[in-house]
Protein backbone atom coordinates (compact mmCIF):
# COMPACT_ATOMS: atom_id res chain seq x y z
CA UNK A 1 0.00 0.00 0.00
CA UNK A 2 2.61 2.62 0.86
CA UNK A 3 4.21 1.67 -2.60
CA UNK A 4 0.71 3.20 -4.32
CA UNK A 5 0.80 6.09 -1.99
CA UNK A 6 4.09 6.78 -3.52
CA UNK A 7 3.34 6.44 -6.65
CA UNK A 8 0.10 8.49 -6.42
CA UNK A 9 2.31 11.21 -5.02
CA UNK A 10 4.82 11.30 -8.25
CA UNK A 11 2.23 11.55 -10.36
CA UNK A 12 0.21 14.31 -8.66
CA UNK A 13 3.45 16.14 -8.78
CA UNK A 14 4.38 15.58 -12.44
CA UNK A 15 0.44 16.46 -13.29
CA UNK A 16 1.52 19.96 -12.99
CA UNK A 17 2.47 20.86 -16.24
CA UNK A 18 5.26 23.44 -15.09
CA UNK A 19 6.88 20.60 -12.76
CA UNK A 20 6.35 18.10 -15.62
CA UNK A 21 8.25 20.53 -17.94
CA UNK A 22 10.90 20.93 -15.26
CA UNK A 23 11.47 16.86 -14.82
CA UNK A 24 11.23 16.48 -18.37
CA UNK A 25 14.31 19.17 -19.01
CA UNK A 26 16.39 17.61 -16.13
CA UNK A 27 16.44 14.09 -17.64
CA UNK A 28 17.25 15.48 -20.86
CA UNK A 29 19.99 17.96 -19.68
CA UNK A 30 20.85 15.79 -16.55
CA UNK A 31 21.17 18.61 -14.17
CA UNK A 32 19.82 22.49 -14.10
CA UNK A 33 20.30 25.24 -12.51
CA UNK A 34 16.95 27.28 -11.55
CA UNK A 35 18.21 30.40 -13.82
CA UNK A 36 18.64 28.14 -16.77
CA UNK A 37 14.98 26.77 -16.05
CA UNK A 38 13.66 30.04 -16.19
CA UNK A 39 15.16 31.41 -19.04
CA UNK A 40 13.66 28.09 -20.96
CA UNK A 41 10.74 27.99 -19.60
CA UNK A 42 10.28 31.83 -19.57
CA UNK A 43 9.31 32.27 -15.85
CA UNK A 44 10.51 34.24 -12.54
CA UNK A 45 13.16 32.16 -10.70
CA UNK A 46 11.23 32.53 -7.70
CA UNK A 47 8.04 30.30 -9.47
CA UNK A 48 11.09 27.43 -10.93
CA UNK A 49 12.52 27.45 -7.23
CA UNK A 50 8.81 27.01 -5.40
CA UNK A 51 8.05 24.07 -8.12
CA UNK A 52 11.34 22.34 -7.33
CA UNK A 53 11.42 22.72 -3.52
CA UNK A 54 8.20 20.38 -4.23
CA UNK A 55 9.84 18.23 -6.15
CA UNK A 56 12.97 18.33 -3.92
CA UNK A 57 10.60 18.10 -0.73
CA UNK A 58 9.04 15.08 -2.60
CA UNK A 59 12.61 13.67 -2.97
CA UNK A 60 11.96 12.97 -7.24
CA UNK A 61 15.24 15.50 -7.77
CA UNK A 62 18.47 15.98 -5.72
CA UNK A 63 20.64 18.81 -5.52
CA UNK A 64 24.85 19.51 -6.08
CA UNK A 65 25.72 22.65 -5.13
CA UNK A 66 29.08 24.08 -7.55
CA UNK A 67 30.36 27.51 -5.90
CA UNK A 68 27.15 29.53 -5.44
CA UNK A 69 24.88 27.57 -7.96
CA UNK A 70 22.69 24.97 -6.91
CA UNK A 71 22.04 22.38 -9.84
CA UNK A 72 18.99 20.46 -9.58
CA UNK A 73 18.92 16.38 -11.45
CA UNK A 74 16.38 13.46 -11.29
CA UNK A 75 16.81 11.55 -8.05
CA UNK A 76 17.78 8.46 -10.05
CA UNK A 77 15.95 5.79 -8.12
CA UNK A 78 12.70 7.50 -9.32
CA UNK A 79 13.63 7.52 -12.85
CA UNK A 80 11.96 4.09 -13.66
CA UNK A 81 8.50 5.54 -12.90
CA UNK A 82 9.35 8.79 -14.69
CA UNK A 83 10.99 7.11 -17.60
CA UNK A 84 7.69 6.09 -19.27
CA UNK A 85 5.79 9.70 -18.99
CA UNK A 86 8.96 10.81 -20.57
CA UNK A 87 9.25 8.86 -23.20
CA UNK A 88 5.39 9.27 -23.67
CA UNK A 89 5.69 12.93 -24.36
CA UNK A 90 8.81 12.67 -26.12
CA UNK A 91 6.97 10.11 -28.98
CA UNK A 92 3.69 12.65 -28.58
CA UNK A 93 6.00 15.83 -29.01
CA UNK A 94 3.55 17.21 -26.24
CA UNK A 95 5.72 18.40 -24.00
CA UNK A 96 6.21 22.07 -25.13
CA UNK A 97 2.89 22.56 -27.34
């Protein structure tokens, strides 16, 4: 039961479309800073910051922090369950419509 509890809480989280967006451009690019989020995804740093403390908070992406940056990735142990929405949207092309 707590394994469908889980679940149901990674897929709430990617049902946002902004988070989805976000998890989508961290397993392509493998790690992100929240300034090179916004700039792609043409939003305030602030917003990209409150939708990855969520996903941080939710433990789906880790941080490594380089100097002053903080770079954001996939937590790889959730990638299996991601891997299919990915590759979903990737074979749609729905992803950025």
């Amino acid at each position: 039961m707590e394994s469908l509890c889980r679940l149901a809480q990674v897929l709430s989280l990617a049902g946002n479309k902004v988070r989805l967006r976000i998890l989508y451009l961290l397993k392509k690019e493998s790690k992100m800073c929240p300034c090179d989020l916004s700039d792609i995804l043409a939003m305030a740093v602030p917003a990209i910051s409150q939708h990855l403390r969520k996903l941080k908070d939710a433990g789906l992406v880790e941080t490594n922090k380089v100097g002053q940056t903080i770079f954001y990735s996939i937590f790889e142990s959730k990638n299996p369950v991601l891997s299919p929405i990915f590759k979903f949207l990737h074979s749609e092309n729905l992803l950025f419509s």
